[in-house]
N, C-alpha and C. Protein backbone atom coordinates (compact mmCIF):
# COMPACT_ATOMS: atom_id res chain seq x y z
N UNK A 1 -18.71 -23.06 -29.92
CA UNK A 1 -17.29 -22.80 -30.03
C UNK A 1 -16.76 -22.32 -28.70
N UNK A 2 -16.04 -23.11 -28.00
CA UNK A 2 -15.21 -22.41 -27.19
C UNK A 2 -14.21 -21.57 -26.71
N UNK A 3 -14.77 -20.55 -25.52
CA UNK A 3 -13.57 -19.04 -26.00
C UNK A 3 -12.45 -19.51 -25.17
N UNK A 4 -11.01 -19.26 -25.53
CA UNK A 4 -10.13 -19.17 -24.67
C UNK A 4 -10.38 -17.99 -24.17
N UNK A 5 -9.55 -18.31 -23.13
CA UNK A 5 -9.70 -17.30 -21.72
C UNK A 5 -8.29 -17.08 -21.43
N UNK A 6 -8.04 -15.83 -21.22
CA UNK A 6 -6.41 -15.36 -21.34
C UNK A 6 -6.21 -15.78 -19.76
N UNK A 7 -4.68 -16.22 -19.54
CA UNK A 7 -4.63 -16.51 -18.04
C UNK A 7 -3.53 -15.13 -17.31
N UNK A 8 -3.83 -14.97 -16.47
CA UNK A 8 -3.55 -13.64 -15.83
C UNK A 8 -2.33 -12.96 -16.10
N UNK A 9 -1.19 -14.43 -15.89
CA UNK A 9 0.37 -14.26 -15.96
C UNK A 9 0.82 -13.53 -17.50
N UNK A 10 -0.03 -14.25 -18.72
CA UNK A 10 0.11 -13.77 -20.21
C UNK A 10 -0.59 -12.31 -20.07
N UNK A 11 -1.48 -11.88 -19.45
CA UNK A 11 -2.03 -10.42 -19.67
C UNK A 11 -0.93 -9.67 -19.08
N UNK A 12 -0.31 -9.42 -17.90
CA UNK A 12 1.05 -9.17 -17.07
C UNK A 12 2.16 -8.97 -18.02
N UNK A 13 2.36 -10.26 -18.59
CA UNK A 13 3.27 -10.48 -19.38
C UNK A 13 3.40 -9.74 -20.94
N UNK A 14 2.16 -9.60 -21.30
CA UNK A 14 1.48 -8.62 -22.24
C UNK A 14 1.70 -7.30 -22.02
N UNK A 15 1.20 -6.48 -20.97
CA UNK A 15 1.14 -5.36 -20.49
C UNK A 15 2.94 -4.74 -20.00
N UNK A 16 3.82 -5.94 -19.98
CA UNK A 16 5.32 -5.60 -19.70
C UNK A 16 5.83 -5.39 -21.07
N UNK A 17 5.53 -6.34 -22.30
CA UNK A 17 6.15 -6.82 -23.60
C UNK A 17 6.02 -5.28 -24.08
N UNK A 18 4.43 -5.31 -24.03
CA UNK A 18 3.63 -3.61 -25.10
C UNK A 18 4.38 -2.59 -24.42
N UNK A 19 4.39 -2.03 -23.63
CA UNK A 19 4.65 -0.80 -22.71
C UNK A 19 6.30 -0.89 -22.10
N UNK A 20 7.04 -1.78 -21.86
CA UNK A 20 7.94 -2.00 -21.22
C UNK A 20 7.94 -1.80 -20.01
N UNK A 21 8.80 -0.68 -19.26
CA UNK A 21 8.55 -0.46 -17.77
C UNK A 21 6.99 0.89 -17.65
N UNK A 22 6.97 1.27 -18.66
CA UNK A 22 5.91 1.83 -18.70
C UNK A 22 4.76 1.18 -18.00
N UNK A 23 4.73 -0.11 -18.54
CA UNK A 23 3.25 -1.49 -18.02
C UNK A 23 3.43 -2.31 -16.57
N UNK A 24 4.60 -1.33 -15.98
CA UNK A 24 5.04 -2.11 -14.69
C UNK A 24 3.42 -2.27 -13.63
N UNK A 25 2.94 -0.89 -13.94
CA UNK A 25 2.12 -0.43 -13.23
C UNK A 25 0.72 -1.56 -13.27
N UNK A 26 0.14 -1.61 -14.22
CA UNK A 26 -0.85 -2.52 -15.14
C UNK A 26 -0.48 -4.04 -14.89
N UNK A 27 1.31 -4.37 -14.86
CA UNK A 27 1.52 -5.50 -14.49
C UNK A 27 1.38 -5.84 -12.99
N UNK A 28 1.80 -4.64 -12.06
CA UNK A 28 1.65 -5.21 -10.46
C UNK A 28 -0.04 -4.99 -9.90
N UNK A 29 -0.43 -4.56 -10.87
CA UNK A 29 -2.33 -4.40 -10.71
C UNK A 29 -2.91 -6.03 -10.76
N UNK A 30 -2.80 -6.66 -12.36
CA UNK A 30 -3.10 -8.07 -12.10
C UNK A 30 -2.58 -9.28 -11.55
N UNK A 31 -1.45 -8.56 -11.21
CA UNK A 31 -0.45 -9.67 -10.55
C UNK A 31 -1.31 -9.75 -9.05
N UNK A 32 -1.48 -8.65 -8.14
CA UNK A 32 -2.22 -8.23 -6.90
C UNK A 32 -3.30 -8.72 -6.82
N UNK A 33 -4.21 -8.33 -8.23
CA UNK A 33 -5.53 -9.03 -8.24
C UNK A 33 -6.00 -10.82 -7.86
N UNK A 34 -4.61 -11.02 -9.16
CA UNK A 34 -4.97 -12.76 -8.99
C UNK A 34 -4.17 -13.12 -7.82
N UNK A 35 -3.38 -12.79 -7.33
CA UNK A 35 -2.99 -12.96 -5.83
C UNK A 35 -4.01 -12.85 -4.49
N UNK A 36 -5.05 -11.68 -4.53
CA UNK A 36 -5.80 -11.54 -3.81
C UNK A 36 -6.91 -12.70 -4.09
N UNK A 37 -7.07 -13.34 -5.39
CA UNK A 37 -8.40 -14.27 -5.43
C UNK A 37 -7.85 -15.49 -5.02
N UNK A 38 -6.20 -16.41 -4.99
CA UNK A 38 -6.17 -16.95 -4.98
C UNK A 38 -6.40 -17.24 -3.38
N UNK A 39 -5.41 -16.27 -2.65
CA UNK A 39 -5.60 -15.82 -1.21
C UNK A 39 -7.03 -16.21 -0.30
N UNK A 40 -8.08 -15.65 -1.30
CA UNK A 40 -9.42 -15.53 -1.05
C UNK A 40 -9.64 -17.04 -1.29
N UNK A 41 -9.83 -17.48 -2.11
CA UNK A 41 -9.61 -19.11 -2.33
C UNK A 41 -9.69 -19.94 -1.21
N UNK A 42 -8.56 -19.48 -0.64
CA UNK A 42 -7.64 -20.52 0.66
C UNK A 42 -8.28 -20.01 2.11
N UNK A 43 -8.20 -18.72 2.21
CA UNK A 43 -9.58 -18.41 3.19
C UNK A 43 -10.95 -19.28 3.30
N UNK A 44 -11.69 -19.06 2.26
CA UNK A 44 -12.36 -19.89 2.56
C UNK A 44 -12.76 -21.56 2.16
N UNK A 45 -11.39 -22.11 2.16
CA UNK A 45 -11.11 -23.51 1.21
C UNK A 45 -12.23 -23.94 0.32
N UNK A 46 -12.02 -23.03 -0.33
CA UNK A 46 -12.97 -23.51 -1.58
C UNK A 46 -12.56 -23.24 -2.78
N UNK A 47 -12.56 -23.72 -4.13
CA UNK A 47 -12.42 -22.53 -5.28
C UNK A 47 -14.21 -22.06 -5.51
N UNK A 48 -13.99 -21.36 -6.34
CA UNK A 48 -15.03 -20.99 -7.19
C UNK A 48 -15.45 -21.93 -7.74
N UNK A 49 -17.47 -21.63 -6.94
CA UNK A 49 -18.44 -22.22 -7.64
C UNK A 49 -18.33 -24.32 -7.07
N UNK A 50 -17.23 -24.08 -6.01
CA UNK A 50 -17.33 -25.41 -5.42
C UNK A 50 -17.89 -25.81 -4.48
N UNK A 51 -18.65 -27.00 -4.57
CA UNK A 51 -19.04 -27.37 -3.66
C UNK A 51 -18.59 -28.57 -2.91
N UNK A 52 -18.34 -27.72 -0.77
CA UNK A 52 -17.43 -29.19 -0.23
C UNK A 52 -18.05 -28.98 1.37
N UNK A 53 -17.56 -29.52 2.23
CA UNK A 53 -18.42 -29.62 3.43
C UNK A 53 -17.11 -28.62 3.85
N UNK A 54 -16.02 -28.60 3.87
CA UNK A 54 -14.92 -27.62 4.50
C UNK A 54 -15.07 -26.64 3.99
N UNK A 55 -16.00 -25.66 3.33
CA UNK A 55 -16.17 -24.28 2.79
C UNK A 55 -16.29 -23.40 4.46
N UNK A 56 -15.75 -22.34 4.15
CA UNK A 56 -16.04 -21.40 5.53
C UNK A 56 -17.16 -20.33 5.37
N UNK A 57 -16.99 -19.90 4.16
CA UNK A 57 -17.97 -18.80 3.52
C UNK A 57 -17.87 -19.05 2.13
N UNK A 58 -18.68 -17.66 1.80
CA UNK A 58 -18.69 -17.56 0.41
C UNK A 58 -18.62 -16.38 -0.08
N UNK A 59 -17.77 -16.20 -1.47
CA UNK A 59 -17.19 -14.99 -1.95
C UNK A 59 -18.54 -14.43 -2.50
N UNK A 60 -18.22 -12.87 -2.27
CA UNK A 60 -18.99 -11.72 -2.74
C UNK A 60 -18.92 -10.56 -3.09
N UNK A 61 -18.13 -11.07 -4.70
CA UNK A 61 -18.24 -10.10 -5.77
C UNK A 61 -16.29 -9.38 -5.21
N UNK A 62 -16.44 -8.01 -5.39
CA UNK A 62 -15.25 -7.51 -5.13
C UNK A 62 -15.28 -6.21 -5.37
N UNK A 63 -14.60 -5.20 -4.79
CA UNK A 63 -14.64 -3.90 -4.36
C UNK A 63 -13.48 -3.17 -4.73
N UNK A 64 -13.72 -1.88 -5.77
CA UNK A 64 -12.36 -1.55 -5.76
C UNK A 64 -11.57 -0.80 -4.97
N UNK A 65 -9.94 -0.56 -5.10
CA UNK A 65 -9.75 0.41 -3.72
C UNK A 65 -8.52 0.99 -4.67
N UNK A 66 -8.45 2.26 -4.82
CA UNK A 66 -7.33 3.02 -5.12
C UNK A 66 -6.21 3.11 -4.09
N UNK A 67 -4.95 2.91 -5.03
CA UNK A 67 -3.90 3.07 -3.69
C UNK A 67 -2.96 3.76 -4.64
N UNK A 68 -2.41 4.60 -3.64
CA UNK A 68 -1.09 5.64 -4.63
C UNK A 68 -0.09 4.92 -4.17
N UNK A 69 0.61 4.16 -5.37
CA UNK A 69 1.71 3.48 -5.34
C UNK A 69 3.26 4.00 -6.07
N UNK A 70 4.59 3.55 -6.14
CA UNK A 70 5.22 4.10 -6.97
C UNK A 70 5.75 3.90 -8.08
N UNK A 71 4.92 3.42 -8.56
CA UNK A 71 4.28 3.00 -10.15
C UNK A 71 3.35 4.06 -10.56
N UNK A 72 2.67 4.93 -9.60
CA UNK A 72 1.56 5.89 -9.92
C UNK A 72 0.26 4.99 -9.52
N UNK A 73 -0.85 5.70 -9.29
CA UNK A 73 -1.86 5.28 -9.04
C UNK A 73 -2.70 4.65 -9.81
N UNK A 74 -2.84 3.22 -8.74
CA UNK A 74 -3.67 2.11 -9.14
C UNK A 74 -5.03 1.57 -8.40
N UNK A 75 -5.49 1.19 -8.87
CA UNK A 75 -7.02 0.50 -8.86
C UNK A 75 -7.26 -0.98 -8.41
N UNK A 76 -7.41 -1.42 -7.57
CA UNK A 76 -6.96 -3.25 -7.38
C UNK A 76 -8.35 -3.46 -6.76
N UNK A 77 -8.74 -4.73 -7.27
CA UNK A 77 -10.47 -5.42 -7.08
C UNK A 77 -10.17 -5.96 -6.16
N UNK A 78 -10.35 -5.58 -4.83
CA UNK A 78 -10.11 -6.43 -3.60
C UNK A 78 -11.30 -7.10 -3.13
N UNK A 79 -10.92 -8.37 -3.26
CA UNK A 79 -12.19 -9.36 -3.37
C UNK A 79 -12.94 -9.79 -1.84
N UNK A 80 -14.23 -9.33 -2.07
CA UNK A 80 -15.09 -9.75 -0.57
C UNK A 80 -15.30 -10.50 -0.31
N UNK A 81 -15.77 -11.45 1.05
CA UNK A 81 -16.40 -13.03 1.25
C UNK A 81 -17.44 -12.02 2.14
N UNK A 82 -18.82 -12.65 2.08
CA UNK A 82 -20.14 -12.64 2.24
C UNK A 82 -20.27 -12.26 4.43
N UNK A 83 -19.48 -13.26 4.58
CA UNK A 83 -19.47 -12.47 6.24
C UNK A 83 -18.31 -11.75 6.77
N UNK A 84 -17.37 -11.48 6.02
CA UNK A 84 -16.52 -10.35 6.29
C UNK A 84 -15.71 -11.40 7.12
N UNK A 85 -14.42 -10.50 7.58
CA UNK A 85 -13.28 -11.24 7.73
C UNK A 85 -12.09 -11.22 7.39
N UNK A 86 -12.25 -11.31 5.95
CA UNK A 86 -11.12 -11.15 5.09
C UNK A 86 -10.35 -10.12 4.65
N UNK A 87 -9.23 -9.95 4.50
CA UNK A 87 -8.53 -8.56 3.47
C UNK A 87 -7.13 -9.39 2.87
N UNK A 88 -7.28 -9.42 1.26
CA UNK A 88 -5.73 -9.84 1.48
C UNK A 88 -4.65 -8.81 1.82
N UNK A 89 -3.51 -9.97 2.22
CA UNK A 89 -2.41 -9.62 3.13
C UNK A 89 -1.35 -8.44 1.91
N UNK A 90 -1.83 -8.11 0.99
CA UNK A 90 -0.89 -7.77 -0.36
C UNK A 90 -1.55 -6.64 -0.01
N UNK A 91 -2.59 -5.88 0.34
CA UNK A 91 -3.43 -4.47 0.47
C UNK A 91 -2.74 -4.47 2.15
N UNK A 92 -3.01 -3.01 2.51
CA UNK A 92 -3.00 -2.96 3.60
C UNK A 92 -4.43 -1.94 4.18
N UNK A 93 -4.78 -2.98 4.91
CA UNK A 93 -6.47 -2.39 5.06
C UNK A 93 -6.82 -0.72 5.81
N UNK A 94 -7.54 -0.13 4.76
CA UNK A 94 -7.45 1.43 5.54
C UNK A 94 -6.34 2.50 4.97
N UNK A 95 -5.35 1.98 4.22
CA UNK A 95 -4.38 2.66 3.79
C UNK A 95 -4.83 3.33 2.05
N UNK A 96 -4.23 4.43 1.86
CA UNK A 96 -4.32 4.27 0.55
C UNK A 96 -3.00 4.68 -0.08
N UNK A 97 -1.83 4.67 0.59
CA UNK A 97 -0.53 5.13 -0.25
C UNK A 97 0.35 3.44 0.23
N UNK A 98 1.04 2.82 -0.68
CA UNK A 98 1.98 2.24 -0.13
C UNK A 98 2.93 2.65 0.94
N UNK A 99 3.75 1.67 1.61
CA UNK A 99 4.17 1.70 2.52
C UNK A 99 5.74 2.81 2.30
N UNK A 100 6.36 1.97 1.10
CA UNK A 100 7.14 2.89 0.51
C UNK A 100 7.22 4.52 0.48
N UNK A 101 5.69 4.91 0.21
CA UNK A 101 5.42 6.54 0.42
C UNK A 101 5.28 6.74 1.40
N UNK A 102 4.81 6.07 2.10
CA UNK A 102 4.62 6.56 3.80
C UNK A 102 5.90 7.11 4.22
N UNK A 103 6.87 6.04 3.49
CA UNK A 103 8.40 6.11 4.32
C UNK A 103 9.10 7.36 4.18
N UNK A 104 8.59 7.43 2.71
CA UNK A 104 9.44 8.32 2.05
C UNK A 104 8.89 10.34 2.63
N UNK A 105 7.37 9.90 2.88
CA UNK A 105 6.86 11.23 3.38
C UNK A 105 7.51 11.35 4.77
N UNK A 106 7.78 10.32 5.48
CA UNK A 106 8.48 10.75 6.73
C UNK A 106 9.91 10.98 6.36
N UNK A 107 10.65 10.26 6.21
CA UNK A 107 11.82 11.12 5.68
C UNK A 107 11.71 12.22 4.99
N UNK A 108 11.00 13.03 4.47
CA UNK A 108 11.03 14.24 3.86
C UNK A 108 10.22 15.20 5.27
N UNK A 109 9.87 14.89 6.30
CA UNK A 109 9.12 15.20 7.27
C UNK A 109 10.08 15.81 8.43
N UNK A 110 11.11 14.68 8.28
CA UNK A 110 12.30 14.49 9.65
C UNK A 110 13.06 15.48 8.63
N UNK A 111 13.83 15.89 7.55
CA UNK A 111 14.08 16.66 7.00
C UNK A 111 13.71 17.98 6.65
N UNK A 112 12.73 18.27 6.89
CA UNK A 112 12.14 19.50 7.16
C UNK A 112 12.00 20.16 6.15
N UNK A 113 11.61 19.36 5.10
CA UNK A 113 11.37 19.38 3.62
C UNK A 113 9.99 20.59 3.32
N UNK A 114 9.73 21.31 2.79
CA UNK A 114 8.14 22.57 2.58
C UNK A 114 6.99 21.78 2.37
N UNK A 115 6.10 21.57 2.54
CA UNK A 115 5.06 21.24 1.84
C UNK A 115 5.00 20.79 0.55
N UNK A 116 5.52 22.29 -0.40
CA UNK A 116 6.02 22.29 -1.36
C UNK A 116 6.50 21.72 -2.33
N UNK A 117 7.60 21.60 -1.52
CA UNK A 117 8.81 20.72 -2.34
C UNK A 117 8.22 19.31 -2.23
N UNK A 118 7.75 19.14 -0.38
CA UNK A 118 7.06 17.29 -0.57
C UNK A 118 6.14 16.81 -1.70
N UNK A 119 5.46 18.07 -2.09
CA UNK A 119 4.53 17.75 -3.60
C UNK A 119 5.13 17.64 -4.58
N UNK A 120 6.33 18.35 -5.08
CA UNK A 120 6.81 18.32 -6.06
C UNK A 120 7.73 16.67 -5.95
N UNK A 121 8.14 16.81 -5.12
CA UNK A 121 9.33 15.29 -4.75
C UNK A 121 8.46 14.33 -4.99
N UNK A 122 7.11 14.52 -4.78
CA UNK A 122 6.08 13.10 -4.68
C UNK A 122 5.53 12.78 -6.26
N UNK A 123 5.51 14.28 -7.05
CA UNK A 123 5.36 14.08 -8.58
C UNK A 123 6.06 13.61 -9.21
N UNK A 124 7.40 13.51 -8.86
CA UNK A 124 8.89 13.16 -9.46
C UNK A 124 9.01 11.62 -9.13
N UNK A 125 8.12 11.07 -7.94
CA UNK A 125 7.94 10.02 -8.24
C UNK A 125 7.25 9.00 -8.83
N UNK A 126 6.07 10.24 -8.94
CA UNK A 126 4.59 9.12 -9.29
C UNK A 126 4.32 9.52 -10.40
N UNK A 127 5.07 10.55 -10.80
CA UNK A 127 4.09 11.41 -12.47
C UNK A 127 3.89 12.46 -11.77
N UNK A 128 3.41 13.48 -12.79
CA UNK A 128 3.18 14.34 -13.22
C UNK A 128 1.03 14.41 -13.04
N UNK A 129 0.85 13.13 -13.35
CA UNK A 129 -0.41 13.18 -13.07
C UNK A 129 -1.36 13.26 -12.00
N UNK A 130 -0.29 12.73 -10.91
CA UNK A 130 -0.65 12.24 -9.50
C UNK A 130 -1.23 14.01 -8.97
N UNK A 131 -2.22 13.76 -8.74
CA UNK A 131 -2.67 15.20 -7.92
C UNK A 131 -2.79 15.13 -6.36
N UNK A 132 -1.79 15.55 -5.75
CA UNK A 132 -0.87 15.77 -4.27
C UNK A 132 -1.95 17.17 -3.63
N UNK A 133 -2.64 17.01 -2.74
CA UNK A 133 -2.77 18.63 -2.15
C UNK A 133 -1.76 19.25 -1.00
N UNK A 134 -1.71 20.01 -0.86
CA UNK A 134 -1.08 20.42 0.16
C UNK A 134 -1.96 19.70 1.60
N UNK A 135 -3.02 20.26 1.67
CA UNK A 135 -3.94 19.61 3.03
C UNK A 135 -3.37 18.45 2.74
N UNK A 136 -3.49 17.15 2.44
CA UNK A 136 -3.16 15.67 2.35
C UNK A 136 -1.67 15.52 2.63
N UNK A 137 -0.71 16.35 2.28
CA UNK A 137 0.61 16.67 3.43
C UNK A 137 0.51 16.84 4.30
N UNK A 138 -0.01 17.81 4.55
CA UNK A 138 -0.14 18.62 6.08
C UNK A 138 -0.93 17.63 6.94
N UNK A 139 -2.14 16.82 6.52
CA UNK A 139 -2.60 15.45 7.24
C UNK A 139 -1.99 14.24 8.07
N UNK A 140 -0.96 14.41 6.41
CA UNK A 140 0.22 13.20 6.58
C UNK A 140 1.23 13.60 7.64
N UNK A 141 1.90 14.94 7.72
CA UNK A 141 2.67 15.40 9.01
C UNK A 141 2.14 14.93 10.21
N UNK A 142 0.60 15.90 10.57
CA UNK A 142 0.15 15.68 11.63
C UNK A 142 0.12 14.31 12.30
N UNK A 143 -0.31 12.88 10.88
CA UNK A 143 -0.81 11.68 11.55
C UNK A 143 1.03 11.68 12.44
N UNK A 144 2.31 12.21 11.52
CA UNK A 144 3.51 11.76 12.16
C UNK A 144 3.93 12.43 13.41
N UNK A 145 3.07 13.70 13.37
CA UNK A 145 3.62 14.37 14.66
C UNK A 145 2.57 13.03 16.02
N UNK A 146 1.53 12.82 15.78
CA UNK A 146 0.92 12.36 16.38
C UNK A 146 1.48 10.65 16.89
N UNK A 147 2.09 10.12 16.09
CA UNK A 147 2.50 9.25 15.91
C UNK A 147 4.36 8.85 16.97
N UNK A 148 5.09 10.31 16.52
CA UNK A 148 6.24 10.50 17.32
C UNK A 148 5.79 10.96 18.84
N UNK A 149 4.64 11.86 18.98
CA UNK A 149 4.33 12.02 20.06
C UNK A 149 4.44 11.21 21.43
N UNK A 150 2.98 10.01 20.70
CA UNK A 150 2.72 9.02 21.22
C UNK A 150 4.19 8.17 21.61
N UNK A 151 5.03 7.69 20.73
CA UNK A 151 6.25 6.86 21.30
C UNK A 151 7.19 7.88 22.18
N UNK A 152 7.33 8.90 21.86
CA UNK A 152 8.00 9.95 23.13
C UNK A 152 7.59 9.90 24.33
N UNK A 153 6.35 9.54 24.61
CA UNK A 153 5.42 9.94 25.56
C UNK A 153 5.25 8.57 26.30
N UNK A 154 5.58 7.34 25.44
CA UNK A 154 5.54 6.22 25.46
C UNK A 154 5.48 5.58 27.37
N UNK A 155 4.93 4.75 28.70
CA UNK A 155 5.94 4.11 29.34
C UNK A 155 7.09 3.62 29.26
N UNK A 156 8.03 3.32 30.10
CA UNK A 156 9.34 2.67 29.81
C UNK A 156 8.96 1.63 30.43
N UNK A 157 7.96 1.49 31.26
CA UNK A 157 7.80 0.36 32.36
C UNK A 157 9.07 0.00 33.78
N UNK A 158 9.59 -1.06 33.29
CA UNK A 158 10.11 -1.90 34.18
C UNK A 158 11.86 -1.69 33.26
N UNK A 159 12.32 -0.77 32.52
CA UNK A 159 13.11 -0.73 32.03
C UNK A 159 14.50 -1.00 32.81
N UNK A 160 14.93 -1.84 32.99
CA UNK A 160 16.18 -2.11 33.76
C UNK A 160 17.15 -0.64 33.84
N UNK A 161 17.53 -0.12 32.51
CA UNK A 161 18.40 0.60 31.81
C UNK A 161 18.17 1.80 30.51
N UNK A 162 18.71 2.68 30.75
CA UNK A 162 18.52 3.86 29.69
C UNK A 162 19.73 4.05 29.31
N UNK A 163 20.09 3.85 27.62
CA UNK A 163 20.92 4.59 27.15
C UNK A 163 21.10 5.40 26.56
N UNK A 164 21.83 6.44 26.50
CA UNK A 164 21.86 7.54 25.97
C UNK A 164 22.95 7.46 24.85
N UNK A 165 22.80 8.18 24.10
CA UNK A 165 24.25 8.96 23.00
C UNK A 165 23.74 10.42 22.66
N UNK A 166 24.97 11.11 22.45
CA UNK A 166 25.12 12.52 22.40
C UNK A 166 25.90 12.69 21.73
N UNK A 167 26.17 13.63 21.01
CA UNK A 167 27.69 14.45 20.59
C UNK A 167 27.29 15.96 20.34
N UNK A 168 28.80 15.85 21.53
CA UNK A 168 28.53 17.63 21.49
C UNK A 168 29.23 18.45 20.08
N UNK A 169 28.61 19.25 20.41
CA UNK A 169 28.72 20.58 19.47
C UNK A 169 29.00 21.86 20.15
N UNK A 170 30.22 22.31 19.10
CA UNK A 170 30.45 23.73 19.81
C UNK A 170 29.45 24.68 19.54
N UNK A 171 29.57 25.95 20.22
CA UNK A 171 28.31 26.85 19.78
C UNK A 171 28.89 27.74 18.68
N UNK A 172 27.55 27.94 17.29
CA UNK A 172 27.98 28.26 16.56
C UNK A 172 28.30 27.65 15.39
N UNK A 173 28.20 26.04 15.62
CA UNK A 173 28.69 25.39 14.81
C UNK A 173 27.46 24.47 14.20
């Protein structure tokens, strides 16, 4: 007897129907997943279990990687090929918060937001469940102080021109 096999888009589609925006989370997990295999696919022009003379490598298995997203934290099988190489382009390799939080921790950074409050602001986005430390702020500052440093500090080179803007302020004000 043969089993059907659910196809990715109906589990997605499942996980939105049951949960509503609740399953957003569960939905951008397999959506990522089968995105990353198809990705993987085309890397090394092959599908699965094919055999062709244009193969580049061969897939091996898959690895999970937690990333704090703002959906709350997820789990995505980021799939390996056998001589390395690869990452899909949907992860960003080495990271574990979306890009979105990154943004959002620097704007709360340039604002001069507490520690504090950046934990609490970051629960309000992710849940209640998301466990924030203070050190993992204070990390996240530093990588930005380190980060503004570096472009302050930057060459100008061969810069033809510098412009400036200002507005003054009285004192006191």
């Amino acid at each position: 007897m043969a089993q059907r096999v659910e196809h990715p888009l109906d589990a997605a589609f499942a996980a939105l129907l049951t949960n509503g925006l609740d399953g957003a989370g569960e939905a951008l997990r397999i959506l990522v997943n089968e995105a990353s295999k198809i990705e993987r696919n085309h890397f090394l022009n092959a599908q699965p279990h094919e055999r062709t003379i244009d193969r580049i490598d061969y897939a091996n298995g898959f690895k999970p990687k937690t990333v704090m997203t703002r959906v709350g934290e997820l789990t995505f099988e980021v799939p390996q090929v056998r001589g390395g190489g690869f990452y899909p382009s949907a992860l960003e390799k080495g990271s574990r918060t979306e890009q979105a939080l990154n943004i959002a921790l620097a704007e709360m950074y340039v604002q001069g937001v507490s520690t504090r409050k950046v934990i609490t602001v970051l629960q309000s986005l992710l849940g209640p469940e998301v466990s924030i430390s203070s050190t993992q702020v204070s990390r996240a500052a530093e990588q930005l102080d380190a980060g503004l440093s570096a472009w302050r500090e930057r060459p100008l080179d061969e810069t033809p021109y510098v412009f400036l803007d200002a507005r003054p302020l009285r004192a006191g004000s």
